[in-house]
N, C-alpha and C. Protein backbone atom coordinates (compact mmCIF):
# COMPACT_ATOMS: atom_id res chain seq x y z
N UNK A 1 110.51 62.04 128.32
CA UNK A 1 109.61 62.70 129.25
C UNK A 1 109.29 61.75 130.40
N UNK A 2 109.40 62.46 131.87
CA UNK A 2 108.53 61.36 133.02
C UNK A 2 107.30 62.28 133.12
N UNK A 3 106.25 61.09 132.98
CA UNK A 3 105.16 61.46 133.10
C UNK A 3 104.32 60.89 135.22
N UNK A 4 103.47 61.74 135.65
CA UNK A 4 103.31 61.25 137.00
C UNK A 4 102.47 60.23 136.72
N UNK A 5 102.40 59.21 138.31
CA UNK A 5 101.56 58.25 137.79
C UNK A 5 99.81 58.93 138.16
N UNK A 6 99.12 57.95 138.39
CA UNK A 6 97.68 58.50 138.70
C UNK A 6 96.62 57.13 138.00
N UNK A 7 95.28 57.76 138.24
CA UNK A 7 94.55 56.93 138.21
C UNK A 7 94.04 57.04 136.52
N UNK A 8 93.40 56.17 135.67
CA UNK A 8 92.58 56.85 134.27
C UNK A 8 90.66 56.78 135.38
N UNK A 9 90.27 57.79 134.23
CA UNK A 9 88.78 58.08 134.35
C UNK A 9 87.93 57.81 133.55
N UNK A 10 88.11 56.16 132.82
CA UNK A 10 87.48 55.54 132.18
C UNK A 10 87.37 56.59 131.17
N UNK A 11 86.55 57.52 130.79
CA UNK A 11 86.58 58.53 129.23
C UNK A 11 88.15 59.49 129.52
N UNK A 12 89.35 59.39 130.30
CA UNK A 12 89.97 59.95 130.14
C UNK A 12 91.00 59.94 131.01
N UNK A 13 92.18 61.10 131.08
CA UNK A 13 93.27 61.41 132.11
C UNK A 13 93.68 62.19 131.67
N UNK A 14 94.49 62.82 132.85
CA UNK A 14 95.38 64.20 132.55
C UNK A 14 96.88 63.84 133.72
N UNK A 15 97.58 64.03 133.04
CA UNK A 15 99.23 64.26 134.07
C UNK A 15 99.72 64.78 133.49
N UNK A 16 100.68 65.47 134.85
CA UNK A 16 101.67 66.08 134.56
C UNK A 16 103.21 65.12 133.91
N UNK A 17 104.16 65.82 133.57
CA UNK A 17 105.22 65.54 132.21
C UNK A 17 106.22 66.44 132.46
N UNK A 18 107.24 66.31 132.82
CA UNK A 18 108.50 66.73 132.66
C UNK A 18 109.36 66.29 131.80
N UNK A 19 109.92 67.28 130.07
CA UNK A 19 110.87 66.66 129.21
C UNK A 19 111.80 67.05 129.11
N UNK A 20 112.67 66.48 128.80
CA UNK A 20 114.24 67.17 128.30
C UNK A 20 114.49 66.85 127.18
N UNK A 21 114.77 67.98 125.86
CA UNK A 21 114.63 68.06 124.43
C UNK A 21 116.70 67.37 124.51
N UNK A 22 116.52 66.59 123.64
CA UNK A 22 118.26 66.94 123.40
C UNK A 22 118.79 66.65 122.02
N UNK A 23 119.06 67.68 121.85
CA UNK A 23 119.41 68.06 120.11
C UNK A 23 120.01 67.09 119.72
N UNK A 24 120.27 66.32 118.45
CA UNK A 24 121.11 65.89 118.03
C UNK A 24 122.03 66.78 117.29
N UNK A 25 122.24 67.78 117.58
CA UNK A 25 123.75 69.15 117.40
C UNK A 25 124.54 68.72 118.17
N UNK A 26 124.37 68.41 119.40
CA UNK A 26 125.21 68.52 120.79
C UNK A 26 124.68 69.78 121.46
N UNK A 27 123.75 70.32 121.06
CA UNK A 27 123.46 71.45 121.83
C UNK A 27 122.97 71.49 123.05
N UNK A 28 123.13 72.51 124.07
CA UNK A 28 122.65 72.23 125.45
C UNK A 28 121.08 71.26 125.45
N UNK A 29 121.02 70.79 126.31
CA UNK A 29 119.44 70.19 126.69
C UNK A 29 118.68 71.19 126.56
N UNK A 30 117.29 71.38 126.94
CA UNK A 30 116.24 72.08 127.09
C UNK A 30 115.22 70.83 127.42
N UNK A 31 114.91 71.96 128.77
CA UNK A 31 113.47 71.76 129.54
C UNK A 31 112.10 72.24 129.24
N UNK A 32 111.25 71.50 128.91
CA UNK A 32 109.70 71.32 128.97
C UNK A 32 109.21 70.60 130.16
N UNK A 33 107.92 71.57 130.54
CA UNK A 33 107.20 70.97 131.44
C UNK A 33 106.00 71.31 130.74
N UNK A 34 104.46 70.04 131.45
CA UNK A 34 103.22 70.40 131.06
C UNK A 34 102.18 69.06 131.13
N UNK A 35 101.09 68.70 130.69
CA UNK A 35 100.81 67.73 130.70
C UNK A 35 100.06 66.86 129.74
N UNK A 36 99.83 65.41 129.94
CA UNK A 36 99.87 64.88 128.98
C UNK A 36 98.51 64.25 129.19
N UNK A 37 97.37 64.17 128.33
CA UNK A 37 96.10 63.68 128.48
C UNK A 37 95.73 62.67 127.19
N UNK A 38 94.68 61.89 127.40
CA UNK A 38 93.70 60.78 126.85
C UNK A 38 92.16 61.26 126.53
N UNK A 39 91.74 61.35 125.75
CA UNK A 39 90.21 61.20 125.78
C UNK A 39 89.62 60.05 124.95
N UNK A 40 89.50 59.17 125.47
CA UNK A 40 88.90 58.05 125.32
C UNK A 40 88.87 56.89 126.71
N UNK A 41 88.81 55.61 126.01
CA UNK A 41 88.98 54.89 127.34
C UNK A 41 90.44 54.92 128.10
N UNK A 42 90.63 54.83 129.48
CA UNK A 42 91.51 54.77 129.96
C UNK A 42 90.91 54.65 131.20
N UNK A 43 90.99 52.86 131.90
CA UNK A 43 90.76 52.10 133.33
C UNK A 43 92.14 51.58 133.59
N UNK A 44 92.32 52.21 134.77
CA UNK A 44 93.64 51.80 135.61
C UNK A 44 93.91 52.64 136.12
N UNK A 45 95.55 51.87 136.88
CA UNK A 45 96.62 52.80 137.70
C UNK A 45 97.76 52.57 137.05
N UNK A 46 98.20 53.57 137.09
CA UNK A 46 100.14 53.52 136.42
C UNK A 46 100.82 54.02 137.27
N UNK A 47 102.68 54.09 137.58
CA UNK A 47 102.63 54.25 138.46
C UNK A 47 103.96 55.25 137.50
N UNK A 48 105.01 55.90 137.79
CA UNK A 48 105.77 56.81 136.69
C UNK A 48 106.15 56.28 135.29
N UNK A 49 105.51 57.04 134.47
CA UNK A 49 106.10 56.60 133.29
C UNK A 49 107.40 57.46 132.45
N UNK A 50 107.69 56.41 131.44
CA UNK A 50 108.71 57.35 130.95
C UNK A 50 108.52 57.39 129.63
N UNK A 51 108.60 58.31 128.68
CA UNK A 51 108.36 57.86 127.48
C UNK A 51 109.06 58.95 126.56
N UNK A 52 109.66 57.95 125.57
CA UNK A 52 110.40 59.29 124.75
C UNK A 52 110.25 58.90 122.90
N UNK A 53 110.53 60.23 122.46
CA UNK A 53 109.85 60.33 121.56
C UNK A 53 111.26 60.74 120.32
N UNK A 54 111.22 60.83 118.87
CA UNK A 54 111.98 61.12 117.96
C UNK A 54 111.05 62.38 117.73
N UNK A 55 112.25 63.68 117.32
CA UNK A 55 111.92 64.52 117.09
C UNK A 55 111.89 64.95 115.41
N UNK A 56 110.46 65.26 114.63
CA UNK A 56 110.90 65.54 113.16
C UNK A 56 110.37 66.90 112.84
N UNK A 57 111.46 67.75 112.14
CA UNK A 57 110.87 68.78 112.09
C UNK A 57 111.61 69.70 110.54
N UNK A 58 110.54 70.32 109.97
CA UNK A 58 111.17 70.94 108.75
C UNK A 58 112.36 72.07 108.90
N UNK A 59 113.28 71.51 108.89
CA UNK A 59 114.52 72.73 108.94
C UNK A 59 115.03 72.45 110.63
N UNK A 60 115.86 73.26 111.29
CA UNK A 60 116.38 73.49 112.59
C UNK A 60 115.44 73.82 113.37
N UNK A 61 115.52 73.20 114.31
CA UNK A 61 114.44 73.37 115.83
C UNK A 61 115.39 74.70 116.65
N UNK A 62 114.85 75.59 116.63
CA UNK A 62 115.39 76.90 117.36
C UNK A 62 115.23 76.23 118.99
N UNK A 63 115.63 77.14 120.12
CA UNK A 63 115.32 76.97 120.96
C UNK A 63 114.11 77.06 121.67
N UNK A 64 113.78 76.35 121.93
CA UNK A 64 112.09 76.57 122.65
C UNK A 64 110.93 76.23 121.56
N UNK A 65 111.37 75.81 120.45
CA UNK A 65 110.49 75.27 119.60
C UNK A 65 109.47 74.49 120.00
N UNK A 66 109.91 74.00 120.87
CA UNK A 66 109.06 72.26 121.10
C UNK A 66 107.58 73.02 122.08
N UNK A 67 107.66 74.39 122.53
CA UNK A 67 106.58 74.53 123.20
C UNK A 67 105.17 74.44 122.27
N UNK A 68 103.88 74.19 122.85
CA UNK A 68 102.99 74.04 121.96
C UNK A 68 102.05 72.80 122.39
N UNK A 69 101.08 72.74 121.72
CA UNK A 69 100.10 71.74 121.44
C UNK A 69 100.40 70.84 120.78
N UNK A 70 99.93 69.52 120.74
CA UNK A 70 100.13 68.23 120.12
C UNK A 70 99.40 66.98 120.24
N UNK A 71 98.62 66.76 118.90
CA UNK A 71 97.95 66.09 119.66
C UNK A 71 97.59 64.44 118.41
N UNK A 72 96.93 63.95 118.80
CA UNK A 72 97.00 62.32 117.44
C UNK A 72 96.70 61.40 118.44
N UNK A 73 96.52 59.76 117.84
CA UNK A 73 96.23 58.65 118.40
C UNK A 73 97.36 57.98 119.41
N UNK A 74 96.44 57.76 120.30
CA UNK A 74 97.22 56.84 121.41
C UNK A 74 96.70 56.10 122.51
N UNK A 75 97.84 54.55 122.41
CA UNK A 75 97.01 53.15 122.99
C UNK A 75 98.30 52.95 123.90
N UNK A 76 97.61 52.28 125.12
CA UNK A 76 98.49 51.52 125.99
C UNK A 76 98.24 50.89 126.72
N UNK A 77 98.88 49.24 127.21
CA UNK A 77 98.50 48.62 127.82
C UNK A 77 99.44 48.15 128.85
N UNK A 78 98.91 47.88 130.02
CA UNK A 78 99.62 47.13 131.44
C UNK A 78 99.17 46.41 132.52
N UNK A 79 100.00 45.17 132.23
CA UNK A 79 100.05 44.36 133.89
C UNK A 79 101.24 43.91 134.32
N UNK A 80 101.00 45.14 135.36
CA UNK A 80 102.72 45.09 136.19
C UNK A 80 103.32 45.86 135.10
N UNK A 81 104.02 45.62 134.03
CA UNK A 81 105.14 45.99 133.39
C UNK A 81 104.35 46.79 132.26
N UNK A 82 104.09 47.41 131.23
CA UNK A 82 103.76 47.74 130.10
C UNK A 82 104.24 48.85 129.16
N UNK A 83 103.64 48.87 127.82
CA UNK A 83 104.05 49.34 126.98
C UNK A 83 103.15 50.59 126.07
N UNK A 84 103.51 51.20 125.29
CA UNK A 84 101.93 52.01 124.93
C UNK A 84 102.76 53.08 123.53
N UNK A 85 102.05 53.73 122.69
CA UNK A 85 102.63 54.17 121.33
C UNK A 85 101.58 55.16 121.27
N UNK A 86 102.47 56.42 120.93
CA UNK A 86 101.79 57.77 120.95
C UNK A 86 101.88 58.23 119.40
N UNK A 87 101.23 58.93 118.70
CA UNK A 87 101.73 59.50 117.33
C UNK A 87 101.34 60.86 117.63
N UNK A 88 101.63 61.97 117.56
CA UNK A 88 101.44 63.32 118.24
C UNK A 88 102.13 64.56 117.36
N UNK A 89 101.26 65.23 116.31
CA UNK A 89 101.80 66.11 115.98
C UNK A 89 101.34 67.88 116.39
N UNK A 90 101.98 68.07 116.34
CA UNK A 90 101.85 69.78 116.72
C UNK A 90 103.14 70.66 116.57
N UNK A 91 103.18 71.48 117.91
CA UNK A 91 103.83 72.49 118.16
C UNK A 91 103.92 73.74 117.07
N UNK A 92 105.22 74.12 117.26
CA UNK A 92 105.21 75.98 116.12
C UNK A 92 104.15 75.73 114.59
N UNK A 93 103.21 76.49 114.65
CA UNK A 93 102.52 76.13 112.98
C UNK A 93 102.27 74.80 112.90
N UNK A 94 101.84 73.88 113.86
CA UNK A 94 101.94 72.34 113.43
C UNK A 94 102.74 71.44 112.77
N UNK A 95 104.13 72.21 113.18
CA UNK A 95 105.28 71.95 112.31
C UNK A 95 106.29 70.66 112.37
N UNK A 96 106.20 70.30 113.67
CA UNK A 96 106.64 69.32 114.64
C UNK A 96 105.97 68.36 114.99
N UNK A 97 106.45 67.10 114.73
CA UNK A 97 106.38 65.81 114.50
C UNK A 97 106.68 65.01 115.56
N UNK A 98 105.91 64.60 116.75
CA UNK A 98 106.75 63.75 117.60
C UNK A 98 106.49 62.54 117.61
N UNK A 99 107.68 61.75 116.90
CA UNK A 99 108.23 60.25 116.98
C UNK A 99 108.17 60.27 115.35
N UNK A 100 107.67 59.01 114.36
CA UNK A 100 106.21 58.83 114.08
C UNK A 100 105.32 57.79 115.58
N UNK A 101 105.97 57.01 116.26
CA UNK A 101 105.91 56.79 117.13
C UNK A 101 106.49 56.77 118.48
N UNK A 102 106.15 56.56 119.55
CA UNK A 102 106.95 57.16 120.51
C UNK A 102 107.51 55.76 121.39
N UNK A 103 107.97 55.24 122.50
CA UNK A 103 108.16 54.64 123.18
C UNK A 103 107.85 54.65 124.18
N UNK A 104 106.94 54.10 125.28
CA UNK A 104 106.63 54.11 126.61
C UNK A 104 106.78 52.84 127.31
N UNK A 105 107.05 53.08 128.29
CA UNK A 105 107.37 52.12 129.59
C UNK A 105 106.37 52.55 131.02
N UNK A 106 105.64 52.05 131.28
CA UNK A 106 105.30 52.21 132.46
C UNK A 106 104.91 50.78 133.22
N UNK A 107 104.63 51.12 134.90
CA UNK A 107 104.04 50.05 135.57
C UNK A 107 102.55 50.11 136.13
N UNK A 108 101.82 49.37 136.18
CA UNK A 108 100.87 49.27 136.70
C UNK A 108 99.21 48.39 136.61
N UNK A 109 98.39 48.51 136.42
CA UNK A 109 97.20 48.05 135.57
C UNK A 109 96.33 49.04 134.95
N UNK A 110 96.55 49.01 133.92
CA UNK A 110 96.17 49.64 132.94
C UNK A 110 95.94 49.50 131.74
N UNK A 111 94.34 50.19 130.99
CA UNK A 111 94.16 49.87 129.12
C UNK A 111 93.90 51.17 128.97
N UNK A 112 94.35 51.70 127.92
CA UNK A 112 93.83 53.07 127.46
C UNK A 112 94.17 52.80 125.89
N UNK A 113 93.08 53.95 125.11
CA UNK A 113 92.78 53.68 123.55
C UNK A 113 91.78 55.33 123.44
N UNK A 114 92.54 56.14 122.51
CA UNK A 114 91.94 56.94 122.13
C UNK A 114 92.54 58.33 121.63
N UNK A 115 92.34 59.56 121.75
CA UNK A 115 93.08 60.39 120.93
C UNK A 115 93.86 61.38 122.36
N UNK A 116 95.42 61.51 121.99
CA UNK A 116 96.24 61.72 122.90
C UNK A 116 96.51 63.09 123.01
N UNK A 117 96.70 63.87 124.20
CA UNK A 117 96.86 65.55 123.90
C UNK A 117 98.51 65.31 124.30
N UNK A 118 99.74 66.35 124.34
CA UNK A 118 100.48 66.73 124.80
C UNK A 118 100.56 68.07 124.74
N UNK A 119 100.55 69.11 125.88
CA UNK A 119 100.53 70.76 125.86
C UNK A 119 101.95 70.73 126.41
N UNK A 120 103.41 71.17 126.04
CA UNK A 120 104.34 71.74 126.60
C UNK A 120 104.85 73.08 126.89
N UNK A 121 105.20 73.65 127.75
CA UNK A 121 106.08 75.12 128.06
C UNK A 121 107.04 74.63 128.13
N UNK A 122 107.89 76.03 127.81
CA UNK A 122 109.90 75.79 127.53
C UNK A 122 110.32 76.05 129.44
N UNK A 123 110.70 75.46 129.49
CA UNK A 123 111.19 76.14 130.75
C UNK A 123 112.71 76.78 130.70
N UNK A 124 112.76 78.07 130.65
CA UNK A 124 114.17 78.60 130.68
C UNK A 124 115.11 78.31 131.55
């Protein structure tokens, strides 16, 4: 997922997130868009991030599965370069598992610590 950059609001943030699901089938990609929020602390600026995630899920992920709510703990920190770990479950029935952790890269100055939302739509 690239997430936009922006400012945090000390109790929080919200950005937008553009993802691309890609099966391990070989099956076409699929697009999600939506955004990705904090409620807790979060002081700074970031500037695009990228962050991607392992997908776990009971049985075959149909198409458009991944739309949905998701939500669990998440910390990240930056100067200049940084790093940050999401744990986020949701989507269909709370069925879907993203990562157990995720991977992020972003730039900027930034601390954030607290409980993480992700809302996605499928984009056809």
């Amino acid at each position: 997922c690239e997430v936009e950059g922006g400012a945090g609001f000390i109790i929080g943030s919200s950005k937008s997130v553009d993802c691309v699901y890609e099966p391990a089938s070989g099956a076409r990609p699929e697009h999600y868009s939506g955004t990705i929020g904090k409620l807790g602390i979060d002081i700074g600026v970031t500037g695009r991030t990228v962050v991607a995630w392992a997908v776990f899920a009971p049985g075959k992920v149909s198409k458009g599965a991944l739309k949905g709510s998701y939500t669990g703990a998440s910390a990240e920190a930056t100067v200049a370069v940084g790093v940050g770990a999401n744990v986020l479950v949701g989507g269909f029935k709370k069925g879907i598992n993203l990562q157990p952790i995720s991977l992020q890269a972003q730039t900027g100055l930034n601390v954030a610590a607290g409980i993480g939302s992700l809302h996605l739509r499928y984009d056809r």
